[in-house]
C-alpha atoms as a PDB file:
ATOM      1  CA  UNK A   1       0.000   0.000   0.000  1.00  0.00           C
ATOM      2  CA  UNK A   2       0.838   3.301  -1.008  1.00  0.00           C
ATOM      3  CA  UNK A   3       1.589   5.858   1.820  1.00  0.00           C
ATOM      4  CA  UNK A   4       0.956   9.198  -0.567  1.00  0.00           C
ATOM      5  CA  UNK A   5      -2.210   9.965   1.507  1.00  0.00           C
ATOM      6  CA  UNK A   6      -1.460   8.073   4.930  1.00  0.00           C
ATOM      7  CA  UNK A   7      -1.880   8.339   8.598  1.00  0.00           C
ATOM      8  CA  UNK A   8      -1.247   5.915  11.754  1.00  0.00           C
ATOM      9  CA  UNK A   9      -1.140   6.585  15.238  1.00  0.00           C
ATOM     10  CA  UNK A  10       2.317   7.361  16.528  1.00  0.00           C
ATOM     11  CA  UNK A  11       2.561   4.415  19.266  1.00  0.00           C
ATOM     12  CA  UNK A  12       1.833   2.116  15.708  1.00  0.00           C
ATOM     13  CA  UNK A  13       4.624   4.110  13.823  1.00  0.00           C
ATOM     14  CA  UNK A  14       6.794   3.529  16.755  1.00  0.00           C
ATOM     15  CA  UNK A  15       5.879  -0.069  17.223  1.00  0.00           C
ATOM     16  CA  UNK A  16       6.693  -1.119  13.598  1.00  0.00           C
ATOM     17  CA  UNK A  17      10.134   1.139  13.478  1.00  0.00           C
ATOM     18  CA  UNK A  18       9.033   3.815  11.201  1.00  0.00           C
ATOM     19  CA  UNK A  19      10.301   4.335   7.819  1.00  0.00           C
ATOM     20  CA  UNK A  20      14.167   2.769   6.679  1.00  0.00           C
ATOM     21  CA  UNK A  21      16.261   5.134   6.382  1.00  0.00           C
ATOM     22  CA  UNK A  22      18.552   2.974   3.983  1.00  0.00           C
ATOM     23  CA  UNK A  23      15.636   3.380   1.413  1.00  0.00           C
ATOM     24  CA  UNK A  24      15.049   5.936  -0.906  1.00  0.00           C
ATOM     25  CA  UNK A  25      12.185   4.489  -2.298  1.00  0.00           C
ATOM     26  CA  UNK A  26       9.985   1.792  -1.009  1.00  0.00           C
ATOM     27  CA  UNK A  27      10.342   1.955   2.765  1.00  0.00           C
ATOM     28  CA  UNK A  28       6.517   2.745   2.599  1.00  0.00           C
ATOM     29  CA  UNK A  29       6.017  -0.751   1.349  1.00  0.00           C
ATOM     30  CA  UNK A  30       8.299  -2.293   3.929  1.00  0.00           C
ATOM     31  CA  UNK A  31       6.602   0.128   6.797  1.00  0.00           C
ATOM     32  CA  UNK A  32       3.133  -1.142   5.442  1.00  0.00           C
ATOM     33  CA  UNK A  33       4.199  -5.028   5.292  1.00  0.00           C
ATOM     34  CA  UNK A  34       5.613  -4.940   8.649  1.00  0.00           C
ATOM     35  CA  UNK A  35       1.977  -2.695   9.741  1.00  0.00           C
ATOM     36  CA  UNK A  36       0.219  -5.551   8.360  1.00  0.00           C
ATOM     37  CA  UNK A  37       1.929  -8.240  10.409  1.00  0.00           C
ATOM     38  CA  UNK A  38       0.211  -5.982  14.032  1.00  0.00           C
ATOM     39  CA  UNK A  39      -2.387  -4.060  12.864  1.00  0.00           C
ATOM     40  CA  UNK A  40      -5.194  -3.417  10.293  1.00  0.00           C
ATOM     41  CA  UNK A  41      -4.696  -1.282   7.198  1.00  0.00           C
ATOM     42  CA  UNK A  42      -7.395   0.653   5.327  1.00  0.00           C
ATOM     43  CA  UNK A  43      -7.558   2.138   2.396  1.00  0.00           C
ATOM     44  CA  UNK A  44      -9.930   4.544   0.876  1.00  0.00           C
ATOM     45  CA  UNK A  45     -10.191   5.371  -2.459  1.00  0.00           C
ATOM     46  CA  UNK A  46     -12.939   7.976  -2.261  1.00  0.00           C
ATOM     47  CA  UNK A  47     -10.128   9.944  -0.605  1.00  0.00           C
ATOM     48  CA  UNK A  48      -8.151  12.655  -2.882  1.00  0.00           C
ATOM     49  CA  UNK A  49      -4.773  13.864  -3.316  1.00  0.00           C
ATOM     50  CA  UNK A  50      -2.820  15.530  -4.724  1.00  0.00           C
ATOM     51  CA  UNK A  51       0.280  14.643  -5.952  1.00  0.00           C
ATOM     52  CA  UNK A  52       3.443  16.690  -7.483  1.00  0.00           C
ATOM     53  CA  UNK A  53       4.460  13.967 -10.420  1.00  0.00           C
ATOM     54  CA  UNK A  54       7.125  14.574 -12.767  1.00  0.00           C
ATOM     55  CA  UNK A  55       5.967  16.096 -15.981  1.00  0.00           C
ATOM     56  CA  UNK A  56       9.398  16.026 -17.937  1.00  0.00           C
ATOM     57  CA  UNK A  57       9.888  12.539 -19.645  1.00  0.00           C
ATOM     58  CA  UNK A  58      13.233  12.083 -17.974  1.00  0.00           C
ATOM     59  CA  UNK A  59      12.311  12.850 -14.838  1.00  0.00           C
ATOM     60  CA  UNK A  60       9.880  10.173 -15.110  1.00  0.00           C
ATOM     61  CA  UNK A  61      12.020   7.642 -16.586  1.00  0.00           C
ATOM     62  CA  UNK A  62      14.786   8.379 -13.509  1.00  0.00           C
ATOM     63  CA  UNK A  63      12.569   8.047 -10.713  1.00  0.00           C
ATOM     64  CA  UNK A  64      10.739   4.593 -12.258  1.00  0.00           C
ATOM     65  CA  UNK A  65      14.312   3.802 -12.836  1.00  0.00           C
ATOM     66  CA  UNK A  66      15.360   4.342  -8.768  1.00  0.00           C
ATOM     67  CA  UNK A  67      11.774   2.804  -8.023  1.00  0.00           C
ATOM     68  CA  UNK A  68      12.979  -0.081  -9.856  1.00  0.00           C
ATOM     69  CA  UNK A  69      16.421  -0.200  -8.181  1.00  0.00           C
ATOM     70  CA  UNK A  70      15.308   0.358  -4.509  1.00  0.00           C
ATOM     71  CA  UNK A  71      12.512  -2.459  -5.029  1.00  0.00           C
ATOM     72  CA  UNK A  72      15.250  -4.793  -5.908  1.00  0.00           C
ATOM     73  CA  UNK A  73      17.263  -3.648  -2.795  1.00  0.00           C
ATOM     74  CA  UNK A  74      13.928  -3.711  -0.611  1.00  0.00           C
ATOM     75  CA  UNK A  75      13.346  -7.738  -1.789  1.00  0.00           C
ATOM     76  CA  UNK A  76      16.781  -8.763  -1.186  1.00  0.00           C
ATOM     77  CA  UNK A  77      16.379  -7.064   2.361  1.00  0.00           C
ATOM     78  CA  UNK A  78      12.645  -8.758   3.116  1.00  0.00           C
ATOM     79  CA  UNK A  79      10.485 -11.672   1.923  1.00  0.00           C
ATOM     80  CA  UNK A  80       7.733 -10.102  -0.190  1.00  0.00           C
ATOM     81  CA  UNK A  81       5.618 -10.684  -3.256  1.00  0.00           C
ATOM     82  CA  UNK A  82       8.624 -10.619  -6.415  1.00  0.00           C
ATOM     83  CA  UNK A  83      11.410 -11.385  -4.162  1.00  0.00           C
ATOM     84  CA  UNK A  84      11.931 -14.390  -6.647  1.00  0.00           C
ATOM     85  CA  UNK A  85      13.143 -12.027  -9.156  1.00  0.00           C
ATOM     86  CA  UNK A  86      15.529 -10.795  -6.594  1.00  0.00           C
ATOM     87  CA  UNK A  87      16.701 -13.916  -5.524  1.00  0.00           C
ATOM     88  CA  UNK A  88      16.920 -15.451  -8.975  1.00  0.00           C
ATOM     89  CA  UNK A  89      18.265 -12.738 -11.302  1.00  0.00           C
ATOM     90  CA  UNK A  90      17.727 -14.343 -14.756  1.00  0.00           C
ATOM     91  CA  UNK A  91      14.208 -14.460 -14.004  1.00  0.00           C
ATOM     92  CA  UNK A  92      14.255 -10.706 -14.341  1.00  0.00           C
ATOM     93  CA  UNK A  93      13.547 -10.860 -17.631  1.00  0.00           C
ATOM     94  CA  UNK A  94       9.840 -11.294 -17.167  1.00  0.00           C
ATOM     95  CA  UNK A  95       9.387  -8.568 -14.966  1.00  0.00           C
ATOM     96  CA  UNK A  96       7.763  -6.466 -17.009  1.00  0.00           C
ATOM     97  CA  UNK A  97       5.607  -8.191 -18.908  1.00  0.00           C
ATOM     98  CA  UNK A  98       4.940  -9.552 -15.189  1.00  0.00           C
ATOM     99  CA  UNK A  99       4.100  -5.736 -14.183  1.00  0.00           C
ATOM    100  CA  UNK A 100       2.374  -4.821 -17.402  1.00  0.00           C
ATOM    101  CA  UNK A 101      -0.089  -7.671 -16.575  1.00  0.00           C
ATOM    102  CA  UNK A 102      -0.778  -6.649 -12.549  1.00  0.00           C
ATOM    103  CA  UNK A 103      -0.810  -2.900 -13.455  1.00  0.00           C
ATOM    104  CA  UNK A 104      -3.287  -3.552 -16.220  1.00  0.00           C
ATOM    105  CA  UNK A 105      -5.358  -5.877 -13.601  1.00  0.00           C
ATOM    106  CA  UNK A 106      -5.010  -3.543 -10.864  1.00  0.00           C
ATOM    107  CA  UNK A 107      -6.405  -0.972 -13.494  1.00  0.00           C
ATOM    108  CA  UNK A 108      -9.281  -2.770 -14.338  1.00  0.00           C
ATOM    109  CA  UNK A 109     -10.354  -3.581 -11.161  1.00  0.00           C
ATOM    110  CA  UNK A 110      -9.831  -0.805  -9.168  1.00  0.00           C
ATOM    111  CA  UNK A 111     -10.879   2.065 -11.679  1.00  0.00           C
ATOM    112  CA  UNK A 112     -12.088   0.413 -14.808  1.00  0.00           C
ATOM    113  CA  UNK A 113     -14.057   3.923 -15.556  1.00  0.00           C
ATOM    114  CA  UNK A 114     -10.220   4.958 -17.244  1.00  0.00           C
ATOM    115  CA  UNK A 115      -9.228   1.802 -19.244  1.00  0.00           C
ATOM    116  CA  UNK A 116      -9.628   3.684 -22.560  1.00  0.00           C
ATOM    117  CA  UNK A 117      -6.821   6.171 -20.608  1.00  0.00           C
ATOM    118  CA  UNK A 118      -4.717   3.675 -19.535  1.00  0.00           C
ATOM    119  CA  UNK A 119      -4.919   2.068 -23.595  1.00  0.00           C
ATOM    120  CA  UNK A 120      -3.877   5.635 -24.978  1.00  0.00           C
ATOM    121  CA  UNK A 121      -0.728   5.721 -22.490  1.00  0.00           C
ATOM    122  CA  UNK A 122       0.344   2.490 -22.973  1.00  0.00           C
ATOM    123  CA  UNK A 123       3.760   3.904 -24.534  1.00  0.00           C
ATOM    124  CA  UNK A 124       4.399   5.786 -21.929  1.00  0.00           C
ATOM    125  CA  UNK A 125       3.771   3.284 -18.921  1.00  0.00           C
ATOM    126  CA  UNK A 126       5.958   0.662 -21.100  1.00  0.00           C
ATOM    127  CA  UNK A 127       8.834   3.114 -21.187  1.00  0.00           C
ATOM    128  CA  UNK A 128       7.918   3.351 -17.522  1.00  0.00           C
ATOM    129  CA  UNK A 129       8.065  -0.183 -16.461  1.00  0.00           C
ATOM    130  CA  UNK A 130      10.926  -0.715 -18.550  1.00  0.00           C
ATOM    131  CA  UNK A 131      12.961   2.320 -16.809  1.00  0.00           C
ATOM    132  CA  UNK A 132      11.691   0.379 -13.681  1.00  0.00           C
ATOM    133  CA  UNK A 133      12.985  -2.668 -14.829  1.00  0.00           C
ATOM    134  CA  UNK A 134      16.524  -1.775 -15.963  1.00  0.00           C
ATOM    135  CA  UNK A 135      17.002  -0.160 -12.570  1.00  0.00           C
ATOM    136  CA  UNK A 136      15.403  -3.537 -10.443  1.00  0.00           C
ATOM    137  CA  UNK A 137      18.446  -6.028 -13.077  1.00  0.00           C
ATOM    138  CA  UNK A 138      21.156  -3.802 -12.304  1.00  0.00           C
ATOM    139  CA  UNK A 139      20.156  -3.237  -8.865  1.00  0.00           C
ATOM    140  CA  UNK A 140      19.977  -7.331  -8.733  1.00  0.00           C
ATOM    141  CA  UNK A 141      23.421  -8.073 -10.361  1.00  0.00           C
ATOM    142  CA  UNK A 142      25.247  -5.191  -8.332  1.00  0.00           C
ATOM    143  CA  UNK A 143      28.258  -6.623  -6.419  1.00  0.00           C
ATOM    144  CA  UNK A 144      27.489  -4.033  -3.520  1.00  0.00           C
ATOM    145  CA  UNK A 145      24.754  -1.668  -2.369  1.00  0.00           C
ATOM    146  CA  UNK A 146      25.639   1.370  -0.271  1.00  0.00           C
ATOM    147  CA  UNK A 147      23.748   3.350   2.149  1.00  0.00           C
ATOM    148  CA  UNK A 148      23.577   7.049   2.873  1.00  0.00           C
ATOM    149  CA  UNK A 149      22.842   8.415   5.924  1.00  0.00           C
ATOM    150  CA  UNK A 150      23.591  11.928   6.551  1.00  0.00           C
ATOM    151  CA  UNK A 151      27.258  12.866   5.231  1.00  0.00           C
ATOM    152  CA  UNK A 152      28.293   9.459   5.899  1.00  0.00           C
ATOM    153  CA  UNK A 153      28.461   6.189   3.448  1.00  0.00           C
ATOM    154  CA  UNK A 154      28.250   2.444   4.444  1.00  0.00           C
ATOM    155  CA  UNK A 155      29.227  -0.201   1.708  1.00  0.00           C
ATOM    156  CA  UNK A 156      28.198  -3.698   1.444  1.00  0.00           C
ATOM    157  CA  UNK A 157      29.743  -6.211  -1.195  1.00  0.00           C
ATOM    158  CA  UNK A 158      26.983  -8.710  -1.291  1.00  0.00           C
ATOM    159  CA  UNK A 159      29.072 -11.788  -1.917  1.00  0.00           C
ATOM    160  CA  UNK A 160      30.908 -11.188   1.263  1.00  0.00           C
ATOM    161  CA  UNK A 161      30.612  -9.980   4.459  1.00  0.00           C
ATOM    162  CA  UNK A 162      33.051  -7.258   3.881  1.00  0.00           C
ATOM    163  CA  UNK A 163      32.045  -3.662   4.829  1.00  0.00           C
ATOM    164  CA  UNK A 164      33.765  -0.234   3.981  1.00  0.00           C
ATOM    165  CA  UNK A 165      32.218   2.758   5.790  1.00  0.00           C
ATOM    166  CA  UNK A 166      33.004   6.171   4.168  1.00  0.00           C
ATOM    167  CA  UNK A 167      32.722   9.563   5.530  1.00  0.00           C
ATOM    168  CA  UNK A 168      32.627  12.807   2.720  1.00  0.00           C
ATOM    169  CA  UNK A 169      34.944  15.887   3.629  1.00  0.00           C
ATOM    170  CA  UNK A 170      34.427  18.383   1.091  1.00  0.00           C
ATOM    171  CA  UNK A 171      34.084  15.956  -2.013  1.00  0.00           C
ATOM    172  CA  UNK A 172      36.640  13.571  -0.962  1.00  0.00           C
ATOM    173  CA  UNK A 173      36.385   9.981   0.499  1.00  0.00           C
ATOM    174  CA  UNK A 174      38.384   8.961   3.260  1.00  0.00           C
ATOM    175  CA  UNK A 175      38.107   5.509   3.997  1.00  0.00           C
ATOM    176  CA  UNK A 176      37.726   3.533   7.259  1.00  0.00           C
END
């Protein structure tokens, strides 16, 4: 689920850990599958938003590209649904016809009133899930991930257990 429009009481928030800071994208679906385990989630679609989305066609294709690449990340991290295409990299391949297919259902059934829409942007949400899907493979076949926090760097090489931590002084890396 989505946390564009959301709200929990703070004892929950607390209770589950709050969002991952390692994450750039996609610690709402970890915060919301580790809700789930404790508590009952809602959702409301008579509710509206609204949302800043990226209007420049790069733009776009960058952040479904990140999306793509911290969704990888997030399913090597925790067991949810596509974590098989984390865990078995050639099976990437099918990921977005995969996507194509649950977008297209989740389309249908949840606002079928803008199918003709949806048919007319077809391009553009297959550039999209493509972008998405070239960042989830090399995400997936990356020898190590890194995570920012603040000004400094921690490095993983995910065939060991090796770690490097880094900390930035004025554009240069000095190494731990």
């Amino acid at each position: 689920m989505a946390t564009c429009n959301f709200m929990c009481m703070k004892e929950a928030f607390k209770k589950v850990g709050g969002f991952d800071p390692s994450l750039l994208a996609g610690e709402d679906t970890l915060f919301c599958y580790l809700a789930a385990q404790n508590f009952s989630l809602y959702f409301n679609n008579s509710l509206l938003i609204s949302h800043h989305n990226r209007v420049r066609f790069t733009k776009f294709m960058n952040h479904q590209y990140n999306f793509g690449k911290y969704a990888s990340r997030l399913r090597k991290k925790v067991k949810l649904p596509g974590n098989t295409f984390a865990k078995y990299p050639f099976l990437a391949l099918f990921i977005p016809g995969v996507r194509f297919v649950r977008i297209s259902l989740r389309m249908i059934r949840w606002n079928y009133k803008m199918v003709p829409q949806f048919i007319l942007l077809t391009p553009l949400i297959l550039a999209g899930i493509f972008s998405w899907s070239w960042g989830f493979i090399q995400e997936n076949f990356q020898k190590k991930w890194c995570i920012q926090w603040k000004n400094y760097i921690q490095c993983k090489d995910l065939r060991s257990s090796k770690e490097r931590n880094f900390k930035y002084y004025e554009k240069k890396k000095i190494f731990y």
